[in-house]
Protein backbone atom coordinates (compact mmCIF):
# COMPACT_ATOMS: atom_id res chain seq x y z
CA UNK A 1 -11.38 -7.94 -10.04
CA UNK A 2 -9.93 -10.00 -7.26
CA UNK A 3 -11.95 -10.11 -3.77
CA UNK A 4 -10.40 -11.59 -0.72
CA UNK A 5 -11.94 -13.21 2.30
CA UNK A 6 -15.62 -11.91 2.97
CA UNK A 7 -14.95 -11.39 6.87
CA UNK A 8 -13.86 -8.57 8.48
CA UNK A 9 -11.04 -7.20 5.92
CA UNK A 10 -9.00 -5.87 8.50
CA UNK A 11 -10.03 -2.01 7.50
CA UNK A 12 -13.99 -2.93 8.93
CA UNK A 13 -15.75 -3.56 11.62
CA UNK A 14 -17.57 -6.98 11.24
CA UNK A 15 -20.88 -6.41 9.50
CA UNK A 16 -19.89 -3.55 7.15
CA UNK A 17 -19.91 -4.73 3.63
CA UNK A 18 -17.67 -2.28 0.80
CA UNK A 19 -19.48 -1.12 -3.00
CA UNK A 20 -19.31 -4.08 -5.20
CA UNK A 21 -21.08 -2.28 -8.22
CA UNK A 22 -17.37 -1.12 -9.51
CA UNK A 23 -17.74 2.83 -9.30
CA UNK A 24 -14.69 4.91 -9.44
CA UNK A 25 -13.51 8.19 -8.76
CA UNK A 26 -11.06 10.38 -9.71
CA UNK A 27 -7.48 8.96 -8.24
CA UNK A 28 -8.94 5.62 -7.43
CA UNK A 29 -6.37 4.14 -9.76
CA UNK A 30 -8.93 1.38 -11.60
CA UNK A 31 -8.31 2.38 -15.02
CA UNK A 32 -4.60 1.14 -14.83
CA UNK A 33 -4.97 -1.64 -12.73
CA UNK A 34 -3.86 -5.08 -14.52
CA UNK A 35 -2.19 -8.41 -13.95
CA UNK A 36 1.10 -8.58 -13.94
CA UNK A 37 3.46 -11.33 -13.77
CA UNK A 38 6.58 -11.18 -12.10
CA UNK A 39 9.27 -13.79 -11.08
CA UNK A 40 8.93 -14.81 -7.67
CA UNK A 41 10.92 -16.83 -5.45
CA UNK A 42 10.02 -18.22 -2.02
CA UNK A 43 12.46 -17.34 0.54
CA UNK A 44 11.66 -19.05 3.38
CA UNK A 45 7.50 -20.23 4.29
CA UNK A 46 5.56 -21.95 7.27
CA UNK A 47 5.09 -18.67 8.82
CA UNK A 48 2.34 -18.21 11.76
CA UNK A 49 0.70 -14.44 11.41
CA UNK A 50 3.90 -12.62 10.40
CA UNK A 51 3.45 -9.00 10.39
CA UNK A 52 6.76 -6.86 9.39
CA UNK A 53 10.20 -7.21 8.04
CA UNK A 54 12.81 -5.32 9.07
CA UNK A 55 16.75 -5.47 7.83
CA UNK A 56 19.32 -4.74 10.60
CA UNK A 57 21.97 -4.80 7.93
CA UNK A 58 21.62 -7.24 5.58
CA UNK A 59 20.07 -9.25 8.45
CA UNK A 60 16.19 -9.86 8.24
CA UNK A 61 14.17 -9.73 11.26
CA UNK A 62 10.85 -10.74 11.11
CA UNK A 63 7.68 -10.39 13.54
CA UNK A 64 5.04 -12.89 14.40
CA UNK A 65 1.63 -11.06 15.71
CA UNK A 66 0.38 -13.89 18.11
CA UNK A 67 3.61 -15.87 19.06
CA UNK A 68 5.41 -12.14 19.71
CA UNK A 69 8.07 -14.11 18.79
CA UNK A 70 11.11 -12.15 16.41
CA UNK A 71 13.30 -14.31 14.05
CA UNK A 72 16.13 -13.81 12.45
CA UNK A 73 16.50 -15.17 8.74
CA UNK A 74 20.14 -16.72 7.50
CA UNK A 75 21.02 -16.15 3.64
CA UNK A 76 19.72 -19.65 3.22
CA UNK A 77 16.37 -19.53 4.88
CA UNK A 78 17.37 -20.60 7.96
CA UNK A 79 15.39 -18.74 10.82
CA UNK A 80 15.84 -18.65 14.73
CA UNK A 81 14.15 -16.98 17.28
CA UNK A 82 15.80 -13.48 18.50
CA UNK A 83 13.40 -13.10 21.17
CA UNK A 84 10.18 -12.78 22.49
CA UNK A 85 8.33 -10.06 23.56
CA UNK A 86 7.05 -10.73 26.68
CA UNK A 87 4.50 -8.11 27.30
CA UNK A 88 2.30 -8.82 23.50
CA UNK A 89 -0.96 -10.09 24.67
CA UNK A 90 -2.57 -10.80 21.25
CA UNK A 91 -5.83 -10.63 20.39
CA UNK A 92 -8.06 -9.91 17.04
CA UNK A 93 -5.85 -7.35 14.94
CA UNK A 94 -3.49 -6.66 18.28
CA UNK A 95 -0.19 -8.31 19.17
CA UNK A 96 3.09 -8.13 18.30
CA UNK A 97 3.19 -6.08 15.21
CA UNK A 98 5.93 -3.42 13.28
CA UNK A 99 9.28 -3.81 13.82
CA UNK A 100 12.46 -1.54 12.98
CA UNK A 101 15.85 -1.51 13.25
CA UNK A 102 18.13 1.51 13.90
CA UNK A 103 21.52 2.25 14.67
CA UNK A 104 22.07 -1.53 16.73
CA UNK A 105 18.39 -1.59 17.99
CA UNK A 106 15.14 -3.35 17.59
CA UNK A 107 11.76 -0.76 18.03
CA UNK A 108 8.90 -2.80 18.22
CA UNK A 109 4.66 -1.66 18.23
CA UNK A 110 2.83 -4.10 20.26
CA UNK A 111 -0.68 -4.67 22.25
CA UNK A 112 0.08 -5.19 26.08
CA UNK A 113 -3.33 -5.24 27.41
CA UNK A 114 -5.65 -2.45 26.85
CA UNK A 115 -2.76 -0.16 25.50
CA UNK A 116 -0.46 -0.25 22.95
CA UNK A 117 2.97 0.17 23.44
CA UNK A 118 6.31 1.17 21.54
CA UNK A 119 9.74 -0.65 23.23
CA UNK A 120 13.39 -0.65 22.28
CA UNK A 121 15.66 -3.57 22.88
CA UNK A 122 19.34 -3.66 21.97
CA UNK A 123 20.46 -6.45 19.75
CA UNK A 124 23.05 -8.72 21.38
CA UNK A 125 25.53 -10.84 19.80
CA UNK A 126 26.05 -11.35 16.05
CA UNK A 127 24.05 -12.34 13.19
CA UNK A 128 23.35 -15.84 13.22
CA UNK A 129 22.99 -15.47 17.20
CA UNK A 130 21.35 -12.54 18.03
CA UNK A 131 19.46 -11.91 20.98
CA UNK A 132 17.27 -9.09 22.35
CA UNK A 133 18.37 -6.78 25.25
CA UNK A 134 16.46 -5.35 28.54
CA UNK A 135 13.01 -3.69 26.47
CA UNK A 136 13.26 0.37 27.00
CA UNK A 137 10.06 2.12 27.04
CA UNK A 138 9.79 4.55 24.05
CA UNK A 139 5.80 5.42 24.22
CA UNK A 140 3.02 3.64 26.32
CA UNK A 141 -0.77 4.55 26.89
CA UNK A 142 -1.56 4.31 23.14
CA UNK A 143 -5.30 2.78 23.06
CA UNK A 144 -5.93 -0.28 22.13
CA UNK A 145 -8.65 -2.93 21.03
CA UNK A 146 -9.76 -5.88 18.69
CA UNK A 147 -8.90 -3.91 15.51
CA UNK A 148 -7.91 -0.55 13.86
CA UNK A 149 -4.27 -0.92 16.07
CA UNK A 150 -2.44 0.85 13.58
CA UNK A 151 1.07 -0.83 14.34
CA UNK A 152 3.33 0.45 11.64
CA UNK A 153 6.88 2.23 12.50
CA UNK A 154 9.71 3.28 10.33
CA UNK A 155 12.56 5.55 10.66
CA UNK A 156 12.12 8.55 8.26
CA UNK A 157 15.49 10.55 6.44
CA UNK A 158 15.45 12.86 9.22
CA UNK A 159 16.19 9.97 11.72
CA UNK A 160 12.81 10.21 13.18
CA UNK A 161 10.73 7.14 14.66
CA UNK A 162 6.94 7.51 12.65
CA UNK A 163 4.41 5.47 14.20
CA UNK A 164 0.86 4.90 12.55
CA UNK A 165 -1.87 4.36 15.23
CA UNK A 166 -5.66 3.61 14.53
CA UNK A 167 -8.44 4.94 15.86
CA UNK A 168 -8.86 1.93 18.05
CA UNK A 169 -12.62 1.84 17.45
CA UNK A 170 -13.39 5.30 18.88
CA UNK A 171 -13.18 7.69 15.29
CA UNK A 172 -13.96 10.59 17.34
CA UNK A 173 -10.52 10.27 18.98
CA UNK A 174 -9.05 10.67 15.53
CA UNK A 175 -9.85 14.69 15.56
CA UNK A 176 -8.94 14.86 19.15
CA UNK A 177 -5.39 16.49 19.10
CA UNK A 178 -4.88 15.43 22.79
CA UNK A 179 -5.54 11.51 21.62
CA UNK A 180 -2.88 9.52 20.13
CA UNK A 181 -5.65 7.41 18.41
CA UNK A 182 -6.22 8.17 14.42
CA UNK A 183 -2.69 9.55 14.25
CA UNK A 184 0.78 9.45 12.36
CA UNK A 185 2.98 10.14 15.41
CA UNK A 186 7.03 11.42 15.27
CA UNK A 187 9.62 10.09 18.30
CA UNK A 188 13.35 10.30 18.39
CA UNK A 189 14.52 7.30 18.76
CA UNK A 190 15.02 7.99 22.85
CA UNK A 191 11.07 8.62 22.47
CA UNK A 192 11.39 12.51 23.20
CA UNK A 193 9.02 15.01 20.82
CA UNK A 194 11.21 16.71 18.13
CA UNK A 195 11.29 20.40 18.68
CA UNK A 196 9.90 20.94 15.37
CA UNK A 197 6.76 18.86 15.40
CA UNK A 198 3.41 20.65 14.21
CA UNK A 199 2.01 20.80 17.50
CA UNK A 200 4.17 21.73 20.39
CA UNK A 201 4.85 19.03 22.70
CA UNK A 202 2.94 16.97 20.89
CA UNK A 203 4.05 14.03 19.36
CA UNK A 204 1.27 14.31 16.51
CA UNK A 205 2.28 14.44 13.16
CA UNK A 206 -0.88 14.22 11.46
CA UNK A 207 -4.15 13.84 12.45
CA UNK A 208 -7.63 12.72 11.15
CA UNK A 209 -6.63 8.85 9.82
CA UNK A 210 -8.72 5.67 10.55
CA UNK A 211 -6.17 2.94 10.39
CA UNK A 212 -2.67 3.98 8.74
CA UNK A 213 -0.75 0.90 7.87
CA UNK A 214 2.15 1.52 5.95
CA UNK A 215 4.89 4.37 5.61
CA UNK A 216 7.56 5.36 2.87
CA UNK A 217 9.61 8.21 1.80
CA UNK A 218 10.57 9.20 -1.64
CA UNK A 219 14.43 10.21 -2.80
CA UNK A 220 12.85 14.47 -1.70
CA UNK A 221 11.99 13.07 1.72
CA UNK A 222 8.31 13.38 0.66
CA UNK A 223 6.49 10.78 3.25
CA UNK A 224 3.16 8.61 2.00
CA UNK A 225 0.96 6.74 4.08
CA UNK A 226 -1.40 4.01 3.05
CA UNK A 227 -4.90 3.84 5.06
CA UNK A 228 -8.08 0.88 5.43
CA UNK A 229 -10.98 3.30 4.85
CA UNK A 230 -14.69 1.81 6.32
CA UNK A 231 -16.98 1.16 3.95
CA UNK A 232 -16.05 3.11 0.83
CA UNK A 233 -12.40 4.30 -0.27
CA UNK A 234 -9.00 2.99 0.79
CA UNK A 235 -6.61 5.62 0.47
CA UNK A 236 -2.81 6.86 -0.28
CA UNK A 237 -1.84 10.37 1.80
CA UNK A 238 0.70 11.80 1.14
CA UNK A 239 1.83 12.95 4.49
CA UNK A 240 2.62 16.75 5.56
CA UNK A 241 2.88 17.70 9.38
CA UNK A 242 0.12 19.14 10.97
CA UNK A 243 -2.36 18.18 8.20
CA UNK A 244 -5.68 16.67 9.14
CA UNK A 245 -6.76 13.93 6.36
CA UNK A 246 -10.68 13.73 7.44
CA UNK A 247 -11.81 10.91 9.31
CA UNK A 248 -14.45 10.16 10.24
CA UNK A 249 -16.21 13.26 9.04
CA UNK A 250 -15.20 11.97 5.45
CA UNK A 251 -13.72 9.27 3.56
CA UNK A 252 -11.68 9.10 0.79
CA UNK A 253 -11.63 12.09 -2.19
CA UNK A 254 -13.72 14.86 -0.68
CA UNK A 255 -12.79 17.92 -2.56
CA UNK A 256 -13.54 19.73 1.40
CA UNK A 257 -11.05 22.90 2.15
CA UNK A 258 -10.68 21.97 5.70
CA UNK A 259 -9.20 18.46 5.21
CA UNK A 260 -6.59 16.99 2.77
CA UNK A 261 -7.35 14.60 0.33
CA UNK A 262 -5.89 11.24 -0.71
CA UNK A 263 -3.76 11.10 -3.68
CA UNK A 264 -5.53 7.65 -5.00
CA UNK A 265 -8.53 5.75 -3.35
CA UNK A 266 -9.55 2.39 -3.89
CA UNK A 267 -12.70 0.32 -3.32
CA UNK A 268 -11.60 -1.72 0.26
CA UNK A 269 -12.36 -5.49 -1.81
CA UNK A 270 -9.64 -4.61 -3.68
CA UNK A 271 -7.36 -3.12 -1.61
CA UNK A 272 -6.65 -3.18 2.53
CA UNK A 273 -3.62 -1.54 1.91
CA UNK A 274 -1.02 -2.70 4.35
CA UNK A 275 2.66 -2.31 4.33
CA UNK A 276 4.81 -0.54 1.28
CA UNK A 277 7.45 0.77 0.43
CA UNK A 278 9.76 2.39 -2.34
CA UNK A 279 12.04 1.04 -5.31
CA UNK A 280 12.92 1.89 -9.12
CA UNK A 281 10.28 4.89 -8.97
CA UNK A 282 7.35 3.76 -7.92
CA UNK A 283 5.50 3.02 -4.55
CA UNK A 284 4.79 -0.61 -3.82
CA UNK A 285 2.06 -1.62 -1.50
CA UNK A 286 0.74 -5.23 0.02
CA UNK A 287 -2.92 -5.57 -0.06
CA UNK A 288 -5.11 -7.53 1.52
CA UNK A 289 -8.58 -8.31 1.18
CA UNK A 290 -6.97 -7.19 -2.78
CA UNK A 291 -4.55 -9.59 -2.52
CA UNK A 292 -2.16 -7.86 -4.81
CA UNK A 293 0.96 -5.97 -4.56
CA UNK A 294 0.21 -2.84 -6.24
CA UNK A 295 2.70 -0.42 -7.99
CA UNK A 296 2.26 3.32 -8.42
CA UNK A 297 4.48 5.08 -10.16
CA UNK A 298 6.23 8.25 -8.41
CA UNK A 299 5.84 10.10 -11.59
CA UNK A 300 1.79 9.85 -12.04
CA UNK A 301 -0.01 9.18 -8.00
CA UNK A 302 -3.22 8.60 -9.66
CA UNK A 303 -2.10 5.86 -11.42
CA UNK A 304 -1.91 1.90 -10.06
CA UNK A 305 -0.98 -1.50 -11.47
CA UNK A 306 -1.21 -4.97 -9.45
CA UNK A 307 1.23 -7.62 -9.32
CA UNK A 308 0.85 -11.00 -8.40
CA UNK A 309 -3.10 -10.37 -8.02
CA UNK A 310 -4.68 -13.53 -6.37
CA UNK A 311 -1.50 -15.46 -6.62
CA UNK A 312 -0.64 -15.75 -2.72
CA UNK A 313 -3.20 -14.68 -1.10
CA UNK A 314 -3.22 -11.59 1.39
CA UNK A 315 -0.24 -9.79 1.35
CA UNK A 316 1.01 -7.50 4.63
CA UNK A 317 4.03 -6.57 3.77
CA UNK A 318 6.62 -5.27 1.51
CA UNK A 319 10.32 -3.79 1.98
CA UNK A 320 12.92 -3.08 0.10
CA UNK A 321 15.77 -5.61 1.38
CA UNK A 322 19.78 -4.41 0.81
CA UNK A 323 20.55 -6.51 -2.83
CA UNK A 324 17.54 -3.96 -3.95
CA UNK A 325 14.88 -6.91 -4.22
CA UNK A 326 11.64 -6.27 -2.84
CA UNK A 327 10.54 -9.12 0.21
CA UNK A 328 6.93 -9.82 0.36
CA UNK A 329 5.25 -11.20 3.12
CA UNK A 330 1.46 -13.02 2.73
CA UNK A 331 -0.43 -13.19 5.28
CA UNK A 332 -3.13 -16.37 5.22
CA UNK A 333 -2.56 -17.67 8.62
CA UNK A 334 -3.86 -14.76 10.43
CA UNK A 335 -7.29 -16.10 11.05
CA UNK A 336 -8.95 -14.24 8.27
CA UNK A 337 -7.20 -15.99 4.99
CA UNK A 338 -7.65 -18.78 3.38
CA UNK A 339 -3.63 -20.53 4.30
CA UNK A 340 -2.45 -22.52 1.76
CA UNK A 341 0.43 -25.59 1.50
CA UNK A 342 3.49 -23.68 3.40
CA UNK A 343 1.62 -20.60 4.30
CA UNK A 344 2.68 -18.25 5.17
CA UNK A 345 5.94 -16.86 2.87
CA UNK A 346 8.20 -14.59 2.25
CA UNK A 347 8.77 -13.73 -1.47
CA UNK A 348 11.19 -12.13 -3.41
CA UNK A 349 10.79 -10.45 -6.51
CA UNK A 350 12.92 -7.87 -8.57
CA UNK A 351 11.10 -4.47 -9.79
């Protein structure tokens, strides 16, 4: 059993301390978890605080939390700076965080302030010399503070923006349909509610979540959502609109009619389960405080293996890049790892 850094593992407050005395539940995937090895190249490293990868094309674009700087990354490592964004005001967990890319644009989640923001900006020029455009507001007044940010977007098969937003500190706000806090949110990408959302006018999705971090849809359309829990059980949702998944009235596998459950759970020291995605059947997600990339096949969602467990470090990130590799990015340098020579990277394995 790996354990990360002992400070604040992103999914707690500071002060809260997770179960160490190795108790499971059903769907909390420790019977199957193992140590994997897996080739691994470096792609490109000396990162500060990355956060997200995104791939306008075969182009990767990259996000730095506290510079709110984006690159752009050349076949051969070679990065540049798109652009900044000007209005990030890091601070703890906030900053510049997920980025996506869509149909000649660049959507990115940041902290301006005491909000959190989503902006569009056009991509200018070519790859190799892109730039970012005038920034469009797509949704403002989304709380913020020194953790539980939430940050994640992705465009889903329906060509809807999904946004995961914490509960900022204030879990009450996560059962409060007129919050945005403690929600999975759905935009088009001109940040207008979809007709068909669960809650007219509304641009909740789901409600009930403590800090969603990452978001992925099968080959069905089927979306899953990875989630810090507090003190006990981490947790993989798999995602229905309208649903309410529990917090903070509970936490993890609570067999209770009026919320829905987690698919798998995991003790937080081994998990923090950050960004993930989906490749050759099975759902990969970066952990944290786990420091693992763990794999769970599409086939059996009670089931888990880890990959490169202790090997890098904290890992934030994973997509699935165009030549069907997965990209990895660790995340030492964020103020809560322990960096090591040419931290932070981006790694590149094939599932």
């Amino acid at each position: 059993m790996v354990v990360g850094c002992t400070s604040d593992p992103d999914g707690s407050p500071p002060g809260q301390v997770s179960p160490s005395d190795g108790s499971a539940a059903p769907g909390d995937g420790s019977a199957t978890v193992d140590v994997t090895t897996v080739d691994v190249t470096t792609v490109a490293s000396r990162w500060s605080a990355p956060w997200s990868i995104a791939f306008e094309g075969t182009t990767a674009l990259i996000s730095e939390r506290d510079s709110a700087q984006i690159f752009e990354l050349s076949a051969t490592g070679r990065r540049r700076v798109v652009g900044t964004v000007e209005r990030a005001t890091p601070t703890g967990e906030g900053g510049l965080l997920g980025i996506a890319a869509d149909a000649g644009f660049l959507y990115a989640y940041f902290t301006a302030g005491d909000e959190n923001r989503v902006e569009r900006f056009e991509l200018t020029g070519r790859p190799g010399s892109l730039g970012l455009g005038t920034p469009t507001t797509i949704l403002d007044g989304i709380a913020a503070a020194g953790y539980h940010n939430g940050g994640r977007i992705a465009f889903g098969p329906d060509g809807m923006l999904y946004v995961t937003v914490g509960d900022a500190g204030d879990p009450a706000a996560a059962q409060d349909h007129r919050s945005l806090s403690g929600k999975i949110l759905r935009l088009t990408p001109d940040g207008d509610v979809p007709n068909d959302n669960p809650f007219d006018g509304s641009p909740v999705y789901s409600v009930g979540h403590r800090n969603p971090q990452g978001l992925a849809w099968d080959d069905d359309g089927t979306l899953y959502a990875s989630e810090f829990g507090q003190n006990t059980w981490d947790e993989l949702n798999v995602i229905e609109p309208g649903r309410n998944y529990g917090w903070p009235t509970v936490e993890g596998i609570a067999h209770d009619d009026r919320f829905t459950d987690p698919v798998q759970q995991w003790e937080p020291s081994n998990a923090s389960p950050s960004g993930m995605t989906i490749a050759a059947g099975s759902i990969w997600i970066a952990n944290l405080r786990g420091e693992r990339l763990r794999e769970i096949p599409l086939t059996d969602l009670t089931a888990s293996r880890g990959h490169l467990v202790g090997q890098y470090g904290r890992l934030r990130d994973v997509v699935l890049a165009p030549d069907g590799s997965l990209w990895v990015l660790t995340n030492n340098t964020d103020g809560r790892g322990d960096p090591r020579p040419n931290d932070d990277r981006i790694l590149r394995l094939v599932p």
